[in-house]
Protein backbone atom coordinates (compact mmCIF):
# COMPACT_ATOMS: atom_id res chain seq x y z
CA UNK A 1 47.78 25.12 -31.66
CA UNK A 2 49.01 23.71 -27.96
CA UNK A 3 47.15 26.90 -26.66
CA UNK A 4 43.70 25.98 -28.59
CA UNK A 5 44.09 22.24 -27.94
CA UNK A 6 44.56 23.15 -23.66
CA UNK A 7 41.24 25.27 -24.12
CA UNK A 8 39.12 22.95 -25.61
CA UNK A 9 39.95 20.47 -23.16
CA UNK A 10 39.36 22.78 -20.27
CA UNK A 11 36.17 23.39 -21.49
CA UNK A 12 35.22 19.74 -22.20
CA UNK A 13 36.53 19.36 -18.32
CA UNK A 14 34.77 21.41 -17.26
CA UNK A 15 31.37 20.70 -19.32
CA UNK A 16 31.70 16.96 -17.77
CA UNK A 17 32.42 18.15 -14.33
CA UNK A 18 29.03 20.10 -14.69
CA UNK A 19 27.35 17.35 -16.35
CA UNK A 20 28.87 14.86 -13.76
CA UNK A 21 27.49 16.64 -10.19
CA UNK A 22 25.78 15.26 -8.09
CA UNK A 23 21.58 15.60 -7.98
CA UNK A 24 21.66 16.39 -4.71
CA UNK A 25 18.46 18.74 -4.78
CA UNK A 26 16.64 16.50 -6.94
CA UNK A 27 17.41 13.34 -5.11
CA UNK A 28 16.47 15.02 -1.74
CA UNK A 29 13.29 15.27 -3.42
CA UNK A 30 12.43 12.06 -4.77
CA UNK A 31 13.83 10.62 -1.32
CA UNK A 32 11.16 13.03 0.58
CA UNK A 33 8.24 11.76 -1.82
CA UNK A 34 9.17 8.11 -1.08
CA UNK A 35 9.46 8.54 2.80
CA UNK A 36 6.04 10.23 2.33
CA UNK A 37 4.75 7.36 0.10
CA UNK A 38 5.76 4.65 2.19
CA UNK A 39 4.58 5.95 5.62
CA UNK A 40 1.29 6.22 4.38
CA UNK A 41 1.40 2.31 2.41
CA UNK A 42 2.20 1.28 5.87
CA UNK A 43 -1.29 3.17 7.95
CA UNK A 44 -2.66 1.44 4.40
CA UNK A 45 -1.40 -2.22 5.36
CA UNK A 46 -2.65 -1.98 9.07
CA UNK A 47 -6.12 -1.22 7.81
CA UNK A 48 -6.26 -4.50 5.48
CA UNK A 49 -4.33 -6.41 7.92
CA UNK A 50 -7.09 -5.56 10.46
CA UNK A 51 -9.86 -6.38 8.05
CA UNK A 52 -8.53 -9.68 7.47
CA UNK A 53 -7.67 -10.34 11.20
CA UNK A 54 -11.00 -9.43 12.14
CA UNK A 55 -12.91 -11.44 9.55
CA UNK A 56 -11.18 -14.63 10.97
CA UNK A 57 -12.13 -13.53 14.86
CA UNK A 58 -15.65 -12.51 14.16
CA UNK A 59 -15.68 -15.96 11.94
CA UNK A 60 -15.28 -17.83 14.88
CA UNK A 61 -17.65 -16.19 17.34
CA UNK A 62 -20.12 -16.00 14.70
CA UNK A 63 -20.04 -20.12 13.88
CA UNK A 64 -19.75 -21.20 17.45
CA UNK A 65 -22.61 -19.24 18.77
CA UNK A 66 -25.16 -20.53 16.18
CA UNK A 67 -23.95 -23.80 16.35
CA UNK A 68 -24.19 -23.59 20.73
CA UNK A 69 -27.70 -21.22 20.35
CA UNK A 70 -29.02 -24.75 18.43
CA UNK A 71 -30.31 -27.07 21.31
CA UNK A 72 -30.19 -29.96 18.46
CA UNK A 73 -26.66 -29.71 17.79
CA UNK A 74 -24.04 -30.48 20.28
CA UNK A 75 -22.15 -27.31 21.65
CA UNK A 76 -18.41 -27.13 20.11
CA UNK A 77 -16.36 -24.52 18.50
CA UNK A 78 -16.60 -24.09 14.52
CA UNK A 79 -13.88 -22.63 12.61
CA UNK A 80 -14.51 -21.50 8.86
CA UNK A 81 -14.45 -23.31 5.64
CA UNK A 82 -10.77 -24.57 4.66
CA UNK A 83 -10.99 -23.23 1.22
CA UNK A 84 -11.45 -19.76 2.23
CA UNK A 85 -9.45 -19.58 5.51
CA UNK A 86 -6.55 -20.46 3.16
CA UNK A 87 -7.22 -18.23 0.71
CA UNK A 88 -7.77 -15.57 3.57
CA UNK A 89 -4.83 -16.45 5.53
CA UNK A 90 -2.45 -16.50 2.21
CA UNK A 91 -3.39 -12.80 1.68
CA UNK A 92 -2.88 -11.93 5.13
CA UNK A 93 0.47 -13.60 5.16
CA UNK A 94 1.41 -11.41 1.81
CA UNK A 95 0.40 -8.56 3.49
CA UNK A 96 2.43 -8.70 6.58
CA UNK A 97 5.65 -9.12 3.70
CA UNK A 98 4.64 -6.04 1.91
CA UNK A 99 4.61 -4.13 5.67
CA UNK A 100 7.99 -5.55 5.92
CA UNK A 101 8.61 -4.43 2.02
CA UNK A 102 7.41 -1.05 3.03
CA UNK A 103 9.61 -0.47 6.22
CA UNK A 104 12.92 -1.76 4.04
CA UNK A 105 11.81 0.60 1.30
CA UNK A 106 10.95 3.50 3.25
CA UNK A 107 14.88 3.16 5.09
CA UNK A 108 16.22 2.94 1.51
CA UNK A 109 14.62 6.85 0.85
CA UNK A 110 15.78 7.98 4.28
CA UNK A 111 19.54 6.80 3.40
CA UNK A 112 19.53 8.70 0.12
CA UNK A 113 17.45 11.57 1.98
CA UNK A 114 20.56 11.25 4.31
CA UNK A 115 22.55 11.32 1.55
CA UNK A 116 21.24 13.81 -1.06
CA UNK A 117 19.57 16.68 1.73
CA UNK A 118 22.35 16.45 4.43
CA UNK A 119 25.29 15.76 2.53
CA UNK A 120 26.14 13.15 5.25
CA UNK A 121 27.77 9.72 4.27
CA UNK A 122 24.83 6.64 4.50
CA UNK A 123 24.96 3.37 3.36
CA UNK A 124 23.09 3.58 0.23
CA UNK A 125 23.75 0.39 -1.53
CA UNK A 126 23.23 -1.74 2.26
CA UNK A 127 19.72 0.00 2.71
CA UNK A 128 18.98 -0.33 -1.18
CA UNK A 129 20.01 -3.98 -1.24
CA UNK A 130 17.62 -4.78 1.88
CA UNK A 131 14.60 -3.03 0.08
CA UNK A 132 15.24 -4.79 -3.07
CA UNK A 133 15.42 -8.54 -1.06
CA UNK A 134 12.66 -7.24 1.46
CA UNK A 135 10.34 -6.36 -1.84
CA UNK A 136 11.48 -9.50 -4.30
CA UNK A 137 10.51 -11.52 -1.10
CA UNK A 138 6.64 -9.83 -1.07
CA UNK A 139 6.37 -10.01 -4.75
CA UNK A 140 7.26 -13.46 -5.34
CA UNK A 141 4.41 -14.42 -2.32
CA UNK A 142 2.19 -12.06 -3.81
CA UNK A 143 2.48 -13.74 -7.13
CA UNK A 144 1.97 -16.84 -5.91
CA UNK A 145 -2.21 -15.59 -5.04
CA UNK A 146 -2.76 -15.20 -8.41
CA UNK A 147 -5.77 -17.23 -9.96
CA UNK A 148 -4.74 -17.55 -13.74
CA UNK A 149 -4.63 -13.35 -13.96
CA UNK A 150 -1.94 -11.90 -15.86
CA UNK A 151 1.45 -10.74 -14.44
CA UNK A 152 2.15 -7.24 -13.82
CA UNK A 153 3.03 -5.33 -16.80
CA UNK A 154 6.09 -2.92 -16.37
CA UNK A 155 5.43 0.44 -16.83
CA UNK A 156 7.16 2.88 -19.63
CA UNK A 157 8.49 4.65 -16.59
CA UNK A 158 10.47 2.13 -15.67
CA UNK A 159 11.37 0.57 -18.38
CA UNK A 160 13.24 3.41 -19.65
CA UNK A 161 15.48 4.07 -16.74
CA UNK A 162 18.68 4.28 -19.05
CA UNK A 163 22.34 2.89 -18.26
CA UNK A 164 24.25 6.23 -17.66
CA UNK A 165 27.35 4.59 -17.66
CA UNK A 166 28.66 5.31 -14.63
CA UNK A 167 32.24 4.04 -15.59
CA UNK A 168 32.50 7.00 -17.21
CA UNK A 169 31.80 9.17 -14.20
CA UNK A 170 35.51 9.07 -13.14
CA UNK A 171 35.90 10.30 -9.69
CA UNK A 172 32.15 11.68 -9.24
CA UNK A 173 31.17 9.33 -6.70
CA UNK A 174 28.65 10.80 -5.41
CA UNK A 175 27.24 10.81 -8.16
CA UNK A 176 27.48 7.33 -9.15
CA UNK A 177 26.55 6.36 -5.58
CA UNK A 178 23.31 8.04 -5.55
CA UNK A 179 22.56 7.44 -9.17
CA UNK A 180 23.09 3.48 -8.76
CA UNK A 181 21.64 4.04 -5.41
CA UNK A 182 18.51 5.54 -7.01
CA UNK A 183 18.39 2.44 -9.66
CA UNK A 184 18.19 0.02 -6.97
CA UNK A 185 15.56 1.63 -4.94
CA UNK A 186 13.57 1.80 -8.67
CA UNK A 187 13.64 -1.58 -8.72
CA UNK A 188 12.36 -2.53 -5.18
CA UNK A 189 9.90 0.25 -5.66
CA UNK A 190 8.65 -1.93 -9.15
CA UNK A 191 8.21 -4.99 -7.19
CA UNK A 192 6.31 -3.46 -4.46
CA UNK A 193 3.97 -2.19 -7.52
CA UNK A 194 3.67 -5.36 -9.39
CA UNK A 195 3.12 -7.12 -5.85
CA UNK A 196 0.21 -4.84 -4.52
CA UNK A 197 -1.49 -5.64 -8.32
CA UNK A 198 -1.52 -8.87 -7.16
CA UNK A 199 -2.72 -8.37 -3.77
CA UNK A 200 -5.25 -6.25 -4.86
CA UNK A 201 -6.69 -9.03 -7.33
CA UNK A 202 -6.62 -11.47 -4.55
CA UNK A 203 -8.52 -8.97 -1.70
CA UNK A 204 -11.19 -8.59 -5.04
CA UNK A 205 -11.70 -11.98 -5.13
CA UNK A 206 -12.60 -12.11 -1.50
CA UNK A 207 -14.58 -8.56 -1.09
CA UNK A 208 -18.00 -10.99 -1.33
CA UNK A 209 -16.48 -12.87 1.04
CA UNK A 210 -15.59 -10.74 3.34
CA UNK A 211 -18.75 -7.98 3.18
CA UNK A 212 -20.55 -11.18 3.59
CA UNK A 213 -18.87 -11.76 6.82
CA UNK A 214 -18.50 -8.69 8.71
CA UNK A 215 -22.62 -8.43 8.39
CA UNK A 216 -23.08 -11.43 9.60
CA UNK A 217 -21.01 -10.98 12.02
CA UNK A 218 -22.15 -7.04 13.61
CA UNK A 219 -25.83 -9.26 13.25
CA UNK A 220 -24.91 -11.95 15.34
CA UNK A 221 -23.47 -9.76 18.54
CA UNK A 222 -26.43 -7.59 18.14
CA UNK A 223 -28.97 -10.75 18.14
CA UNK A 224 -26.60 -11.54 21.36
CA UNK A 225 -27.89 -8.28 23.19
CA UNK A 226 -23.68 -7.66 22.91
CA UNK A 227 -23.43 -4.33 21.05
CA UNK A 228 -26.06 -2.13 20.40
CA UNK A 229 -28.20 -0.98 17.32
CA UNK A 230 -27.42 2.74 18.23
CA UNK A 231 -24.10 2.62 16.41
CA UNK A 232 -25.67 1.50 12.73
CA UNK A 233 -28.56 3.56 13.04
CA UNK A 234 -25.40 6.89 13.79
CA UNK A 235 -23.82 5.94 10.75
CA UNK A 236 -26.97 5.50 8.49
CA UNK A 237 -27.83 8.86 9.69
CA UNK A 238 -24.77 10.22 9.21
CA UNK A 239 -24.68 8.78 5.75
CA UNK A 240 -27.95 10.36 4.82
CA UNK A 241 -26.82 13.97 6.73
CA UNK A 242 -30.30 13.68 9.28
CA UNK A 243 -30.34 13.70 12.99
CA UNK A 244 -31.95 10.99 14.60
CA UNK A 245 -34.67 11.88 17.42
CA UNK A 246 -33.56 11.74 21.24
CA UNK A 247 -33.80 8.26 22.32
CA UNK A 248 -33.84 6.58 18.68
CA UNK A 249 -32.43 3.89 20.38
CA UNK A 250 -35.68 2.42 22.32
CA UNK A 251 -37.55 3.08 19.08
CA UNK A 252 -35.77 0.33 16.92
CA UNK A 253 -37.44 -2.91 17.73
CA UNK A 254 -36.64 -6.76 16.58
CA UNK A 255 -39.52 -6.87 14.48
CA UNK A 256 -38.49 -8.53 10.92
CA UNK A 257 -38.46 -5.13 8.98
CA UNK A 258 -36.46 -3.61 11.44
CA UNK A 259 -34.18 -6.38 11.70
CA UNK A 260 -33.51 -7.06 7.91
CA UNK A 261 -33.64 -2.86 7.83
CA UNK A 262 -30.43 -2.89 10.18
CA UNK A 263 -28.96 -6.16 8.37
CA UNK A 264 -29.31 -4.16 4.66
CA UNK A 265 -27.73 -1.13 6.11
CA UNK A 266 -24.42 -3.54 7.81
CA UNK A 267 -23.77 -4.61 4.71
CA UNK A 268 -24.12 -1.76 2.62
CA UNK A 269 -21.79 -0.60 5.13
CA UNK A 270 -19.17 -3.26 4.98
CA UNK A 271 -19.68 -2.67 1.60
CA UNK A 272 -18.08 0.72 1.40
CA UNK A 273 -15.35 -0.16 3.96
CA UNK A 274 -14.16 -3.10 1.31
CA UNK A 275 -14.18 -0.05 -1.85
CA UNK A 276 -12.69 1.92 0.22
CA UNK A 277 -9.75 -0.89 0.57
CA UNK A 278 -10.13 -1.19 -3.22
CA UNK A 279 -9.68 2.76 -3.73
CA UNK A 280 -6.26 3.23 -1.37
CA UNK A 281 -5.01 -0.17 -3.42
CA UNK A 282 -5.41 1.62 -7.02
CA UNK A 283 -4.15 5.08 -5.39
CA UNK A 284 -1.14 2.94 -3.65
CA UNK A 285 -0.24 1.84 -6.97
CA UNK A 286 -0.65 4.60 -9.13
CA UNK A 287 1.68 6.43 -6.44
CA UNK A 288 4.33 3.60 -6.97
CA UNK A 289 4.18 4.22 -10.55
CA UNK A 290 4.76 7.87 -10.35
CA UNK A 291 7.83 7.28 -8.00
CA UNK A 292 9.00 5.35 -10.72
CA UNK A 293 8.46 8.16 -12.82
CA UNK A 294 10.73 10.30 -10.81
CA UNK A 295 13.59 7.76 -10.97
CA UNK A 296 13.80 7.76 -14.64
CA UNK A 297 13.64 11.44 -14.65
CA UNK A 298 16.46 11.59 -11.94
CA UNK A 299 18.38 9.45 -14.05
CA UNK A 300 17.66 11.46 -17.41
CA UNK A 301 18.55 15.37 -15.43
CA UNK A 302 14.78 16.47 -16.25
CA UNK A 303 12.64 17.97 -13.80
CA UNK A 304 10.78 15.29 -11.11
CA UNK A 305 7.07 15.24 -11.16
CA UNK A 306 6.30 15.12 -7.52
CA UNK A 307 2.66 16.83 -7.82
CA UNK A 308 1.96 13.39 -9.58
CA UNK A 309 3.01 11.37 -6.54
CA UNK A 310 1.36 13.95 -4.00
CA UNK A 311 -1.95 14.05 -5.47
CA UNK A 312 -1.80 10.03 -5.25
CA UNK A 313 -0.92 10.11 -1.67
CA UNK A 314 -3.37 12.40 -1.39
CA UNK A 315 -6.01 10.60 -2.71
CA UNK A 316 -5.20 7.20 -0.77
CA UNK A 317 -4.80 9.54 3.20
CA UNK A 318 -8.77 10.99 2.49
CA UNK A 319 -10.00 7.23 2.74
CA UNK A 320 -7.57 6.71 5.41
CA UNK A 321 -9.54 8.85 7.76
CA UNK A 322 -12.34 7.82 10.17
């Protein structure tokens, strides 16, 4: 009886010691996907940041020169409309959090990377707690641009990362470490998700806006004799896959047509740049969401589905390129 009793609880020991190791392969893995994910949110950020920073410059050169070019009006700087500078400078101002969201978030990963693929001691929970402040901070300024929308619904993903009871761990503490570790990180990752919905809504509500300015502005410093019409006509060529004849250049002129030609093609133009914005926002997200995917499955021992997060980033580097 003593002998059978001493058996079983080897075994039991021995089927919670293997039930209690450490994911170190797995973690290394989902901390890989989210170093990958959030060095290419942050290329992502500087392109909206710029879009916005450059709408507000161009704004300003744009107003002024009319208003000087005007013999009947007295020559003085303009700046642009209240309304929309604030709503413009509130979105820039939650972008610059989620850059700071992303570099918190992106340390979290490389301390369990350190962690999980080098076996090497890191502070998990310090770097996890920073991402999770760094992110509520973004999300709560995020949600403040919202225009009567609806909040950001949590996906299944997440809301099935289960309580593994890590009491019951006993001296695994790896384990627990990197599993509470992993939780943490889940959540920061969540509110970087529901903050970019947010964001996104708010850039929508501004892509008129903004298309509208970035035409007027390229039509402005061309009307200037500034820049030249060579670079627009390039593009619309290249858009169309022709080659334009050797000295195309001398052969535009400032006739109307030609004028409101070069004006159409701007802001079709500008046009794409903003969807393109649009696209790397939805692919952003989606690539959140299938981190968060990977957490739960961490959590529940099944396999991680890093294609899912790959073919995201994937998606949102092509409209990252020139």
């Amino acid at each position: 009886m003593l002998q059978r009793l001493t058996i079983a609880t080897l075994a039991a020991a021995a089927l919670l010691g293997g039930c209690a190791a450490a994911p170190l392969g797995p973690a290394a893995s989902l901390a890989e996907a989210g170093i990958k994910a959030t060095g290419s949110f942050s290329q992502e950020v500087t392109g909206v940041a710029s879009q916005l920073g450059s709408v507000e410059v161009g704004e300003a050169f744009t107003a002024t020169w009319e208003q000087c070019s005007n013999s009947a009006l007295t020559c003085k700087e303009i700046v642009e409309p209240a309304e929309l500078a604030s709503d413009r400078r509130a979105l820039a101002r939650v972008v610059a959090l989620r850059a700071k969201a992303l570099d918190a978030l992106g340390a979290a990963y490389g301390a369990l990377q350190t962690e999980a693929a080098y076996n090497q001691s890191a502070d998990l929970s310090g770097a996890a707690g920073d991402a999770i402040k760094a992110a509520d901070s973004f999300a709560a300024a995020a949600a403040g641009l919202r225009k009567g929308g609806n909040v950001p619904a949590i996906p299944a993903q997440a809301a099935s990362l289960a309580d593994f009871g890590f009491s019951l761990l006993g001296d695994q503490l790896q384990r627990k470490r990197i599993l509470a570790a992993s939780r943490d990180i889940a959540r920061a990752t969540l509110q970087v998700r529901n903050g970019m919905i947010d964001e996104s809504a708010a850039f929508g509500r501004l892509t008129r806006y903004l298309v509208g300015k970035r035409t007027e502005v390229r039509m402005t410093l061309m009307k200037a004799g500034l820049v030249s019409r060579d670079e627009v006509m390039q593009q619309v060529a290249d858009q169309m896959n022709v080659k334009l004849v050797d000295g195309f250049g001398g052969i535009v002129s400032s006739s109307p047509a030609d004028q409101m030609a070069l004006q159409a093609s701007m802001r079709a133009l500008a046009q794409q740049e903003v969807l393109a914005t649009q696209e790397r926002y939805q692919a952003g997200i989606a690539a959140l969401g299938a981190l968060l995917k990977s957490h739960a499955e961490l959590e529940k021992g099944k396999p991680l589905s890093i294609g899912s997060i790959d073919r995201f980033l994937t998606q949102l580097d092509a409209t990252l390129q020139p």
